[in-house]
Protein backbone atom coordinates (compact mmCIF):
# COMPACT_ATOMS: atom_id res chain seq x y z
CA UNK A 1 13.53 -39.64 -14.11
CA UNK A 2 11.27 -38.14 -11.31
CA UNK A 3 8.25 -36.04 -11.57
CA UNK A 4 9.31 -32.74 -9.98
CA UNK A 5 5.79 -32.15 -8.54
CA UNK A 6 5.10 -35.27 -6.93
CA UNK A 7 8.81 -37.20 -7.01
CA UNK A 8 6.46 -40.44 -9.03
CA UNK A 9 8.66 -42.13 -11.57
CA UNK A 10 5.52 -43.29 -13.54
CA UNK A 11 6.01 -40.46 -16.34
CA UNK A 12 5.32 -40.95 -20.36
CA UNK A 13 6.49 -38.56 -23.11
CA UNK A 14 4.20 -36.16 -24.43
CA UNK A 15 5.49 -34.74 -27.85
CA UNK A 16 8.22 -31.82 -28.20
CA UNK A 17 8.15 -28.43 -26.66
CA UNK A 18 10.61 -25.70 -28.07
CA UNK A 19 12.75 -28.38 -29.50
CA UNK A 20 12.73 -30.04 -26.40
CA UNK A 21 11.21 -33.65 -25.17
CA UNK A 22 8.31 -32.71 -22.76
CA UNK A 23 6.94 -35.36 -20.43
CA UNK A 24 3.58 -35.70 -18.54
CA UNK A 25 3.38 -37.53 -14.62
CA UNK A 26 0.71 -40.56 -15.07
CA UNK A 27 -0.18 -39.81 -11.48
CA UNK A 28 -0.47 -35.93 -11.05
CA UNK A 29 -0.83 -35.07 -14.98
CA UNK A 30 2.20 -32.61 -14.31
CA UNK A 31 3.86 -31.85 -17.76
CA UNK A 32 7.79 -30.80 -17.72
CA UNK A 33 10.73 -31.41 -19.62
CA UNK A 34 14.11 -33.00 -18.62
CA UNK A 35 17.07 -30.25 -18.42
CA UNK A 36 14.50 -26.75 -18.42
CA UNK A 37 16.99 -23.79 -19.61
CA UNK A 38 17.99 -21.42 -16.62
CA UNK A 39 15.83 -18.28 -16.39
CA UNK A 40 17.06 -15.39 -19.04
CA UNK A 41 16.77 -12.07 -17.66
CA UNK A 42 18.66 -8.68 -16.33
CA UNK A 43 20.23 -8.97 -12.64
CA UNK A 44 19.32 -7.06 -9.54
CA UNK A 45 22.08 -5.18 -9.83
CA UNK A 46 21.09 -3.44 -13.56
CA UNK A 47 17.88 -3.40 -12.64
CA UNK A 48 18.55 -1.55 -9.69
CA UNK A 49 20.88 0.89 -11.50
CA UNK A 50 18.42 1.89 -14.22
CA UNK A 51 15.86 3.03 -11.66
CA UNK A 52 18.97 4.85 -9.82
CA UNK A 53 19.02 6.65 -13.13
CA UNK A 54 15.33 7.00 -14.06
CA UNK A 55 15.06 8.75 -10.39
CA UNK A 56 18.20 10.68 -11.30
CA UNK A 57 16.05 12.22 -13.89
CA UNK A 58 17.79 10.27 -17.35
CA UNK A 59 15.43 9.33 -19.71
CA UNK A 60 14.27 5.89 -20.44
CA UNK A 61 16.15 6.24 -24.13
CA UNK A 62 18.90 7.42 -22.70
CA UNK A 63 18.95 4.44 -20.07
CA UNK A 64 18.30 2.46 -23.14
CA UNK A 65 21.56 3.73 -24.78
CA UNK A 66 24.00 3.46 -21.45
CA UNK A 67 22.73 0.45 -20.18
CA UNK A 68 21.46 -1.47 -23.30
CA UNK A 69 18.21 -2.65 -21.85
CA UNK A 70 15.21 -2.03 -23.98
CA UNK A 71 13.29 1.61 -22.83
CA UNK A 72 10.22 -0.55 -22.76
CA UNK A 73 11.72 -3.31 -19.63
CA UNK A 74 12.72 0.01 -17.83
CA UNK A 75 8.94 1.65 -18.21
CA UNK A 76 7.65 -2.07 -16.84
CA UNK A 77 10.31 -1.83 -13.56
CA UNK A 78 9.28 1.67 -12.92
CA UNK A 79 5.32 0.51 -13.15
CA UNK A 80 6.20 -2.26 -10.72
CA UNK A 81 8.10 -0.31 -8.44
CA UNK A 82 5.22 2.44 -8.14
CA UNK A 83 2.80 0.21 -7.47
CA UNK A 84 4.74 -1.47 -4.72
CA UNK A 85 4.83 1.95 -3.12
CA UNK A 86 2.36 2.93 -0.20
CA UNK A 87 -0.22 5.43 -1.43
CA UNK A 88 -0.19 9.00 -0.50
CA UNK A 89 -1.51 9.96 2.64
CA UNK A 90 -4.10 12.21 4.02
CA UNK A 91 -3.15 14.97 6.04
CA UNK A 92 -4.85 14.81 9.45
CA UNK A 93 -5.35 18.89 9.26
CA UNK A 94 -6.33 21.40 6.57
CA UNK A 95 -3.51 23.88 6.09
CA UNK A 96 -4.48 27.52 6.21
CA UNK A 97 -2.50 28.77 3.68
CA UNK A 98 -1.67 28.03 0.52
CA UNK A 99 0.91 28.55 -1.74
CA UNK A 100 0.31 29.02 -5.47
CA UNK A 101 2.81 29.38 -8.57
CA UNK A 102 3.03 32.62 -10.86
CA UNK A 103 1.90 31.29 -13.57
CA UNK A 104 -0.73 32.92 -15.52
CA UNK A 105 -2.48 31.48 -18.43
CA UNK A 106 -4.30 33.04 -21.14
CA UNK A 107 -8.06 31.49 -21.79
CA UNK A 108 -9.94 32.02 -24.61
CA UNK A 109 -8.92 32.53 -28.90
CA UNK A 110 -6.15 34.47 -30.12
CA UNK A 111 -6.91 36.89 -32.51
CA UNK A 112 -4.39 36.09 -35.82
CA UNK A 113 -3.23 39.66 -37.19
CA UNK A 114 -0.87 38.21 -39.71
CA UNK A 115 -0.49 34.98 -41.88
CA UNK A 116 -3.41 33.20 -43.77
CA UNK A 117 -6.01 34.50 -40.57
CA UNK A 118 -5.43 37.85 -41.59
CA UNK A 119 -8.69 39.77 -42.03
């Protein structure tokens, strides 16, 4: 057996790690075990699919329901998406006009002319 770090085959064992015998280099103090498990996770190809449908405008429940990946692993690969994006940029000139919404809102208390508020 070869360290994987430094290819020495001066290695001791060093006790049990998740049921499996771990081992330590002499030479670079590199700890590893023999056969490591492959890496567990969700392929490009769902990943890439959930955010197809997050954009899409499904929910992350509803991904969670479809696709069967927890809504929690689809908020993380949004997070890591956005902040691989470039950030907004300024505009080099000040538009003139604007263009607001229709919306009006009402500021300041209601006056209650029924239920228990009723004077």
């Amino acid at each position: 057996m070869q360290c994987p770090e430094c290819q020495s085959t001066h290695i001791r064992k060093n006790g049990h790690k998740r049921g499996k015998q771990n081992y330590i280099c002499v030479d670079c103090l590199r700890q590893f075990v023999s056969n490591p498990k492959p890496h567990r996770g969700y392929s490009d190809d769902t990943k890439r699919l959930c955010l197809k449908m997050y954009l899409n405008g499904m929910g992350f429940r509803g991904i969670e329901r479809v696709k069967g990946v927890h809504h929690t692993t689809v908020i993380n690969w949004v997070r890591q998406v956005g902040e691989r994006l470039p950030d907004a940029y300024e505009p080099e000139t000040v538009p003139d006009v604007g263009e607001l919404d229709e919306l009006e809102t009402f500021v300041g208390s209601k006056k209650t002319n029924y239920g228990c508020g009723q004077r």
